[in-house]
C-alpha atoms as a PDB file:
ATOM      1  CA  UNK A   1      41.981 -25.884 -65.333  1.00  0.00           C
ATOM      2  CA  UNK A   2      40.629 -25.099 -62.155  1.00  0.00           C
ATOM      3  CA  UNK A   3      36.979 -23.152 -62.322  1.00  0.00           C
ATOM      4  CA  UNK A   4      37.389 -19.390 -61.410  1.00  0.00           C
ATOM      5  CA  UNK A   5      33.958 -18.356 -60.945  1.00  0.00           C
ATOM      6  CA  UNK A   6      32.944 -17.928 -57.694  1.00  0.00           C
ATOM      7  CA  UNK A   7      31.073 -20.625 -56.045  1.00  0.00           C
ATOM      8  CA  UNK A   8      28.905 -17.883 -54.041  1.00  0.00           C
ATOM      9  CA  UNK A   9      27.112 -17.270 -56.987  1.00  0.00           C
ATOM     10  CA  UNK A  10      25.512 -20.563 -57.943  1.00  0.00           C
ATOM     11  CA  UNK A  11      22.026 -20.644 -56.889  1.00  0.00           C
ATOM     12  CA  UNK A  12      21.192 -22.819 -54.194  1.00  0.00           C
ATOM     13  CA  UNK A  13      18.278 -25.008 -54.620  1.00  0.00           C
ATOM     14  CA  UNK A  14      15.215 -25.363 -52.345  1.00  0.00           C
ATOM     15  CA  UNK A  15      16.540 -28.046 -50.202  1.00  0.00           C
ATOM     16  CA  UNK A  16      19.518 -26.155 -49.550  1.00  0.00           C
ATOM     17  CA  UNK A  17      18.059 -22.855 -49.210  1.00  0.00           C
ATOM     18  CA  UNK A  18      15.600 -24.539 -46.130  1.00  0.00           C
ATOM     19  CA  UNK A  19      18.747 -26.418 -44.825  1.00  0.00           C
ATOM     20  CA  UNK A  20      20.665 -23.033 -44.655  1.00  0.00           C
ATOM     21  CA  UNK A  21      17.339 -21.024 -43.032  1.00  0.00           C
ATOM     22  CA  UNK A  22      16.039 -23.557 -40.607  1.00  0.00           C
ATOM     23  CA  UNK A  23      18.157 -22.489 -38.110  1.00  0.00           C
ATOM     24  CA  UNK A  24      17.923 -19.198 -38.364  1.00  0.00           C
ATOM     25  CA  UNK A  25      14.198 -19.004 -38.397  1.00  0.00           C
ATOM     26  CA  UNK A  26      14.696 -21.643 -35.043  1.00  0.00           C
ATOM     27  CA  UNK A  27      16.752 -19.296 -33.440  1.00  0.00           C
ATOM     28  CA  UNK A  28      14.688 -15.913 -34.677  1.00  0.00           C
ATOM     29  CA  UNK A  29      11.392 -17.974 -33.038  1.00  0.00           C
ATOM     30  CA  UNK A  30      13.326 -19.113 -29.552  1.00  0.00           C
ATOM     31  CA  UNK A  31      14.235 -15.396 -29.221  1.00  0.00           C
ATOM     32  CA  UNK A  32      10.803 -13.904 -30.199  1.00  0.00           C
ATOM     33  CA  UNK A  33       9.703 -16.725 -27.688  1.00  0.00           C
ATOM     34  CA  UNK A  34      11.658 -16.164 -24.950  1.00  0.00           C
ATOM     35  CA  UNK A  35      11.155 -11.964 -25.547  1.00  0.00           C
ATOM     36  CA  UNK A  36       7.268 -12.877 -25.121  1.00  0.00           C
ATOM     37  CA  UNK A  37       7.783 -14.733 -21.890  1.00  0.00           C
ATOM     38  CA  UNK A  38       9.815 -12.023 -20.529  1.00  0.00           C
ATOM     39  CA  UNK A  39       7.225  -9.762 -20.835  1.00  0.00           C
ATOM     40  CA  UNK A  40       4.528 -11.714 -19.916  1.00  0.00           C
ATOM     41  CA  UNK A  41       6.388 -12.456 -16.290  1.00  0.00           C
ATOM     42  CA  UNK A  42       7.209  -8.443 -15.981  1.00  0.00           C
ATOM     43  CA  UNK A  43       3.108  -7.662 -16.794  1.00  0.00           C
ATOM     44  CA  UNK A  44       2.145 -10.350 -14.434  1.00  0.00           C
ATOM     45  CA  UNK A  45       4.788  -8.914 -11.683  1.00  0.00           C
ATOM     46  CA  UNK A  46       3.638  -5.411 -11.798  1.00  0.00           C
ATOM     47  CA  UNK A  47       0.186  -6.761 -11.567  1.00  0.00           C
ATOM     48  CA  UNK A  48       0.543  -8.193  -8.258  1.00  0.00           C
ATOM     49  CA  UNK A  49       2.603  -5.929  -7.108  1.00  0.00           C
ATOM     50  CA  UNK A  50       0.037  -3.475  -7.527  1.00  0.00           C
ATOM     51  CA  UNK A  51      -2.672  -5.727  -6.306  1.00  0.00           C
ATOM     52  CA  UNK A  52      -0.432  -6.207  -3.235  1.00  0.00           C
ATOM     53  CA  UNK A  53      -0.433  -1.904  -3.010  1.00  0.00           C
ATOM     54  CA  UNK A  54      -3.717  -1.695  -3.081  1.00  0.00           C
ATOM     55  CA  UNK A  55      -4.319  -4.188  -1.014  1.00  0.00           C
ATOM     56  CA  UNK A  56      -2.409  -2.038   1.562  1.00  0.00           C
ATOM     57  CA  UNK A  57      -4.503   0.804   1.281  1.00  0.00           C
ATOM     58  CA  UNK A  58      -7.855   1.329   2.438  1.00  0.00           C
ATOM     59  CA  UNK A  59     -11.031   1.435   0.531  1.00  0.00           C
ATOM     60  CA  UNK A  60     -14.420   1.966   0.058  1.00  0.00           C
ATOM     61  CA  UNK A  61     -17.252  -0.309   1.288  1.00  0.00           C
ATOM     62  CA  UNK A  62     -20.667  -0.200   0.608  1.00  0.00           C
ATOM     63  CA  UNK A  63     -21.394  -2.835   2.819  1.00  0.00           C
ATOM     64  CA  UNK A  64     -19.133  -1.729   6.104  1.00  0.00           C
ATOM     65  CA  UNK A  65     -20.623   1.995   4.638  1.00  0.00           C
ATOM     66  CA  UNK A  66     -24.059   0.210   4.567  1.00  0.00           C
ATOM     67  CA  UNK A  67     -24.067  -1.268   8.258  1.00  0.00           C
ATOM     68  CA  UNK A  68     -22.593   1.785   9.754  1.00  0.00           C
ATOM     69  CA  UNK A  69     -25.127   4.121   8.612  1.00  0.00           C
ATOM     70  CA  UNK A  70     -27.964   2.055  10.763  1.00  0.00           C
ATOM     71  CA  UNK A  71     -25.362   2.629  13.889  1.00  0.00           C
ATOM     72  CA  UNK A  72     -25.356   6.491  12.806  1.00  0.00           C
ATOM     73  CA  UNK A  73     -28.777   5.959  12.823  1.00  0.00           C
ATOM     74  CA  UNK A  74     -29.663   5.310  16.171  1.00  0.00           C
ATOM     75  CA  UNK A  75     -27.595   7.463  17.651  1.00  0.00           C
ATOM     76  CA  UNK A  76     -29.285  10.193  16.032  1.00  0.00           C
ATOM     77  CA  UNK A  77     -29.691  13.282  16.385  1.00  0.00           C
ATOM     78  CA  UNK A  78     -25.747  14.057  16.949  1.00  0.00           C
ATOM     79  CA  UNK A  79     -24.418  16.443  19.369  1.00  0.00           C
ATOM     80  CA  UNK A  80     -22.386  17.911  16.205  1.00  0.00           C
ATOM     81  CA  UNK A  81     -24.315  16.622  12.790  1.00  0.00           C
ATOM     82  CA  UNK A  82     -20.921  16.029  10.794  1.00  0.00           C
ATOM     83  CA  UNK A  83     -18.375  14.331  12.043  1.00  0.00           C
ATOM     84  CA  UNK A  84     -15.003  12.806  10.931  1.00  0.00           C
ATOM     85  CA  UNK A  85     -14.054   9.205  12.811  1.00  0.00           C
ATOM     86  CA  UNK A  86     -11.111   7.553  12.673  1.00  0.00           C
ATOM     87  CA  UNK A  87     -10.605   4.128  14.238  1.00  0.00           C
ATOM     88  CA  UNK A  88      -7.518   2.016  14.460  1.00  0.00           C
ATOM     89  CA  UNK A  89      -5.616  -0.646  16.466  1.00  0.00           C
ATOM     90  CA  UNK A  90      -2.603   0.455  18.048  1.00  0.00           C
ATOM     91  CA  UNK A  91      -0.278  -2.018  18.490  1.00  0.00           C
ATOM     92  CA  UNK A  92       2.261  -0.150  20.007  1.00  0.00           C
ATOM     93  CA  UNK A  93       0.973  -0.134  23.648  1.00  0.00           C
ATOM     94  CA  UNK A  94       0.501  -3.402  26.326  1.00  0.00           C
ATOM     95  CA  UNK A  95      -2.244  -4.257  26.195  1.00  0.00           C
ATOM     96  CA  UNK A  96      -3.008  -3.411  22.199  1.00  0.00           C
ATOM     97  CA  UNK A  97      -6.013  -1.465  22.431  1.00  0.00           C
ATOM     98  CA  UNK A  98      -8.961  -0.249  19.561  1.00  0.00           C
ATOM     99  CA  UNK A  99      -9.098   3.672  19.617  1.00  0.00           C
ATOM    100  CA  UNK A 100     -11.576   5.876  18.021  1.00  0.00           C
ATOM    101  CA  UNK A 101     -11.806   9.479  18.023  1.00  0.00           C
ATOM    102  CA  UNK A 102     -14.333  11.748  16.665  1.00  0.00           C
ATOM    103  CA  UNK A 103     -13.524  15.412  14.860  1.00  0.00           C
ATOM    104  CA  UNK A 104     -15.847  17.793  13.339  1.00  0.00           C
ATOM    105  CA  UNK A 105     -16.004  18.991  10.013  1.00  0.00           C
ATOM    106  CA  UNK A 106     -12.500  21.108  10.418  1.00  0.00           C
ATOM    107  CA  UNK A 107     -10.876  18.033  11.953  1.00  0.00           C
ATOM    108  CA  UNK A 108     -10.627  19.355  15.601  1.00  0.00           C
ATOM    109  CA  UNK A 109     -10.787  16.543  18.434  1.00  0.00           C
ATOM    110  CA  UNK A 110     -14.166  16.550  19.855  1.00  0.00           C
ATOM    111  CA  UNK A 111     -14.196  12.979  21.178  1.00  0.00           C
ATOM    112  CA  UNK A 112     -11.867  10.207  21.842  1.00  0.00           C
ATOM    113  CA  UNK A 113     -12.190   6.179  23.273  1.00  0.00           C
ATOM    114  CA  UNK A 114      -9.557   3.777  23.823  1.00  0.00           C
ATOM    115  CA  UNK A 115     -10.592   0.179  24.634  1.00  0.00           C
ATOM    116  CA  UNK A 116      -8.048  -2.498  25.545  1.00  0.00           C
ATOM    117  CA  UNK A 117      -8.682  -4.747  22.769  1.00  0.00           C
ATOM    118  CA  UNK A 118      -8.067  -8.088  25.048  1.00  0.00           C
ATOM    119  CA  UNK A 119     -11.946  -6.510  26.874  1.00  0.00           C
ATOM    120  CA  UNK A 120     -13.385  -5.955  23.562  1.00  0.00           C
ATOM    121  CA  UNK A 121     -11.968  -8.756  21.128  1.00  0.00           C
ATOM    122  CA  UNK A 122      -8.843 -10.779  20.291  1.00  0.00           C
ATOM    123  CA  UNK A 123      -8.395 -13.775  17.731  1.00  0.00           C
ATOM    124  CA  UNK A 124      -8.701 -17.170  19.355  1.00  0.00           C
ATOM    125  CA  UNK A 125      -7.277 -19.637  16.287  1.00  0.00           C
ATOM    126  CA  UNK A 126      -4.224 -20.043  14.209  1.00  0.00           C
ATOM    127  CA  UNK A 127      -0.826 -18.384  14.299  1.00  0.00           C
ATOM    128  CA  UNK A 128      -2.495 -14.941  15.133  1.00  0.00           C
ATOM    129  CA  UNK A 129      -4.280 -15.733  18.583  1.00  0.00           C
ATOM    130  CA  UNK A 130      -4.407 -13.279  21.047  1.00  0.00           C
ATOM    131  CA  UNK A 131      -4.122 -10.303  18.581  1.00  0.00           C
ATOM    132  CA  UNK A 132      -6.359  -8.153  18.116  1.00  0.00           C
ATOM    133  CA  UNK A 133      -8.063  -6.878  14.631  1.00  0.00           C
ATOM    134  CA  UNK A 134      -6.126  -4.619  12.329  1.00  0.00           C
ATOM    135  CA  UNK A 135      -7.810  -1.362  11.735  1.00  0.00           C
ATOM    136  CA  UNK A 136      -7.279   1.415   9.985  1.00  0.00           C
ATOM    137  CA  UNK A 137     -10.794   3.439   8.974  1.00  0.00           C
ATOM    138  CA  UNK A 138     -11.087   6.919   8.309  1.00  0.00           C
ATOM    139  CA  UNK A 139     -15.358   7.758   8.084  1.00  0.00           C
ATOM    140  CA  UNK A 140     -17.303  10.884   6.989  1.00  0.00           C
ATOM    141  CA  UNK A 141     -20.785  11.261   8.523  1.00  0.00           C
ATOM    142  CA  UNK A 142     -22.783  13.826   6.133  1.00  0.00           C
ATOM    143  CA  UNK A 143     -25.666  16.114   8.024  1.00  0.00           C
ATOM    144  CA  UNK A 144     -27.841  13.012   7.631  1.00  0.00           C
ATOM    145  CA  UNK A 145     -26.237  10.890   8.843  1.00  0.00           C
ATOM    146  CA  UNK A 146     -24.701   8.686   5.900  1.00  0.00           C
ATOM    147  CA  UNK A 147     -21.398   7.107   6.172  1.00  0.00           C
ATOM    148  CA  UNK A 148     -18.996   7.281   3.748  1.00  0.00           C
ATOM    149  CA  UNK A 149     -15.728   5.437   4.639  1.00  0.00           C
ATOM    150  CA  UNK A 150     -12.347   3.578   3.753  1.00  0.00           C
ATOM    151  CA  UNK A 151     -11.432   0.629   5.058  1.00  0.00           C
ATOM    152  CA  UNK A 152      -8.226  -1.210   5.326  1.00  0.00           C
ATOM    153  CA  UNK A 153      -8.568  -5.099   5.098  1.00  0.00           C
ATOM    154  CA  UNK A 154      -7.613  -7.794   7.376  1.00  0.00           C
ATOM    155  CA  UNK A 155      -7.689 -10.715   5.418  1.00  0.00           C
ATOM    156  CA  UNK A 156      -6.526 -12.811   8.746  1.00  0.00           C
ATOM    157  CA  UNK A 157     -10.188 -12.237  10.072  1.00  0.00           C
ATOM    158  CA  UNK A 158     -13.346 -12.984   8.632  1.00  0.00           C
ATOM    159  CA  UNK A 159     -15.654 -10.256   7.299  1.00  0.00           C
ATOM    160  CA  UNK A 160     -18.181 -10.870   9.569  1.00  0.00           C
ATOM    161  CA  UNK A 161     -15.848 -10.226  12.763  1.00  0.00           C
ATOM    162  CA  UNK A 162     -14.480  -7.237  11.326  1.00  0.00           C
ATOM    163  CA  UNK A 163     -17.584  -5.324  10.917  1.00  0.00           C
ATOM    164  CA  UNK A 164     -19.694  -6.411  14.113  1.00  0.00           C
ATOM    165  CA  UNK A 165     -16.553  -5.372  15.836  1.00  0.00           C
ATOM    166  CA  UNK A 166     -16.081  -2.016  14.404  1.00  0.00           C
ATOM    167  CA  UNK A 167     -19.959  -1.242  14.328  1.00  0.00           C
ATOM    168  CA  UNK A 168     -19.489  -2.094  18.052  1.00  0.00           C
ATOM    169  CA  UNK A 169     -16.878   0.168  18.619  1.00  0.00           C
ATOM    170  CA  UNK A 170     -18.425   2.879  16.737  1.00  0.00           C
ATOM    171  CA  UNK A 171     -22.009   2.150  18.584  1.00  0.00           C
ATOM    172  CA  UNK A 172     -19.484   3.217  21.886  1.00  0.00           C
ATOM    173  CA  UNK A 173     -17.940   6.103  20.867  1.00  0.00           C
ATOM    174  CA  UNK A 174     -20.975   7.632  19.596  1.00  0.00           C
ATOM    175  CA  UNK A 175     -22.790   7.082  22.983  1.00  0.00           C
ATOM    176  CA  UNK A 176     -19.956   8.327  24.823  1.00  0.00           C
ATOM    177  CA  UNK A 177     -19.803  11.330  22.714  1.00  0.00           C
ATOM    178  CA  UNK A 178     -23.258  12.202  23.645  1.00  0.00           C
ATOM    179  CA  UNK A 179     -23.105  11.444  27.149  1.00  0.00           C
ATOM    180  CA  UNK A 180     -19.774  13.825  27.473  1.00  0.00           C
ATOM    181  CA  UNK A 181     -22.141  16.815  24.992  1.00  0.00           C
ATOM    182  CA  UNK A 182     -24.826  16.595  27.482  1.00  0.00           C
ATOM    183  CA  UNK A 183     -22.911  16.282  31.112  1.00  0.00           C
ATOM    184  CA  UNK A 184     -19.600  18.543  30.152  1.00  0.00           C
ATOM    185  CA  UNK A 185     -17.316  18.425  33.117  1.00  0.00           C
ATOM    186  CA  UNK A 186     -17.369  21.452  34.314  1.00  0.00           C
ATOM    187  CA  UNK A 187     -13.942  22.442  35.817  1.00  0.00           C
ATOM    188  CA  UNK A 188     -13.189  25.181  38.445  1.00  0.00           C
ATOM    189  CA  UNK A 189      -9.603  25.649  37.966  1.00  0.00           C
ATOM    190  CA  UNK A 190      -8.159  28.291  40.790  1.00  0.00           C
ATOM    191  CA  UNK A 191      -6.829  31.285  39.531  1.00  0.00           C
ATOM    192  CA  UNK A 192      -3.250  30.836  41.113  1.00  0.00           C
ATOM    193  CA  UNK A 193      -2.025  27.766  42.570  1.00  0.00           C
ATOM    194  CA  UNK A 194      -3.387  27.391  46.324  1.00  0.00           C
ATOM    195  CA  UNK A 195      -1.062  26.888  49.093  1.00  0.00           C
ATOM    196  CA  UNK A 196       0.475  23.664  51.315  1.00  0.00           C
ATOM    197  CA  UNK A 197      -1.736  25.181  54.139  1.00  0.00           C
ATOM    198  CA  UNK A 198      -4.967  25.439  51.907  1.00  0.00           C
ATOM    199  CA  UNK A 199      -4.695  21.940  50.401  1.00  0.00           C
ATOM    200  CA  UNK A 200      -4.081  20.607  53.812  1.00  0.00           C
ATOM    201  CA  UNK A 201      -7.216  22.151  55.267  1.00  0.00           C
ATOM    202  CA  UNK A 202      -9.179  21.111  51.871  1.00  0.00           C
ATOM    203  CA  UNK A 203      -8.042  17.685  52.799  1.00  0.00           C
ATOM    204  CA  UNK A 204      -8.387  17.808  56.534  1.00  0.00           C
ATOM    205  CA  UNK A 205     -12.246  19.048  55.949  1.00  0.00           C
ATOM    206  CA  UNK A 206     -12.847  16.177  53.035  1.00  0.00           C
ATOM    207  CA  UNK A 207     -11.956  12.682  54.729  1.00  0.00           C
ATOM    208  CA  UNK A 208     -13.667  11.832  58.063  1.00  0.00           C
END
């Protein structure tokens, strides 16, 4: 006679019990596994991805901050004691050219330079010669003169370039600023547009 009870309940022993769990604790550890990996590549990709950001952005630097404070400094006394300077490439024009333009404290336009960059400096090596320096700088100048600034990197030029060229640049604007403070052109603009006759005669009297 057959045996009715049901074969489900017989204990298993050891051996069987590991035989019948080993593969689902090897499949339980490939998933935790593979779950850890995952996340591991999705911390690592936000991390450079945010390192890539930033790297996009500019920032501080004591050094740059540092070196431009002794420009500052001999250029002192300032026409206006607090100033705002922003220098960049712009890339847009032909030649590319390194512009700088000074604001005071309310950020109204008080002085402004634009320098073909091929006069002032250009790269001369690798698959970037003949451009010029990226910059983008944006620098507070307290009452005493200390700079304060952000600074976004080019990582295709060494550090060295980058700051003897923007302390140059500075160095320029900040003479030219005083030169146009202390001999402001002084414009007589006519009251009503003169006539063909009077700008004839003007000329007439002017050349020899």
């Amino acid at each position: 006679m057959p045996d009715s009870k049901d074969q489900s309940s017989i204990p298993m022993s050891r051996a069987e019990a590991e035989a019948y769990e080993r593969p689902v604790r090897r499949q339980m550890y490939i998933g935790l596994g593979l779950g850890f990996a995952v996340l591991v590549v999705i911390i690592i990709t936000i991390m450079e991805m945010r390192f890539r950001a930033g790297l996009g952005q500019p920032q501080p630097s004591e050094l740059f901050d540092r070196g431009l404070s002794e420009v500052v400094a001999e250029a002192y006394p300032l026409p206006v004691p607090a100033l705002q300077i922003h220098v960049e490439t712009n890339r847009d024009v032909t030649p590319a050219s390194y512009e700088v333009s000074l604001n005071d404290e309310d950020g109204r336009l008080l002085y402004r330079i634009a320098r073909p960059a091929d006069n002032v400096f250009l790269l001369d090596y690798g698959a970037r010669s003949g451009e010029p320096i990226r910059y983008v700088v944006d620098l507070k100048l307290d009452h005493d003169g200390t700079v304060t600034g952000l600074y976004k990197q080019d990582r295709g030029v060494p550090v060295i370039w980058y700051q003897t060229v923007l302390q140059n640049l500075v160095r320029e604007a900040l003479m030219g600023f005083h030169a146009h403070a202390s001999h402001p052109l002084d414009y007589q603009i006519p009251d009503e547009e003169p006539s063909t006759r009077e700008l004839r005669e003007d000329w007439e009297a002017a050349m020899d």
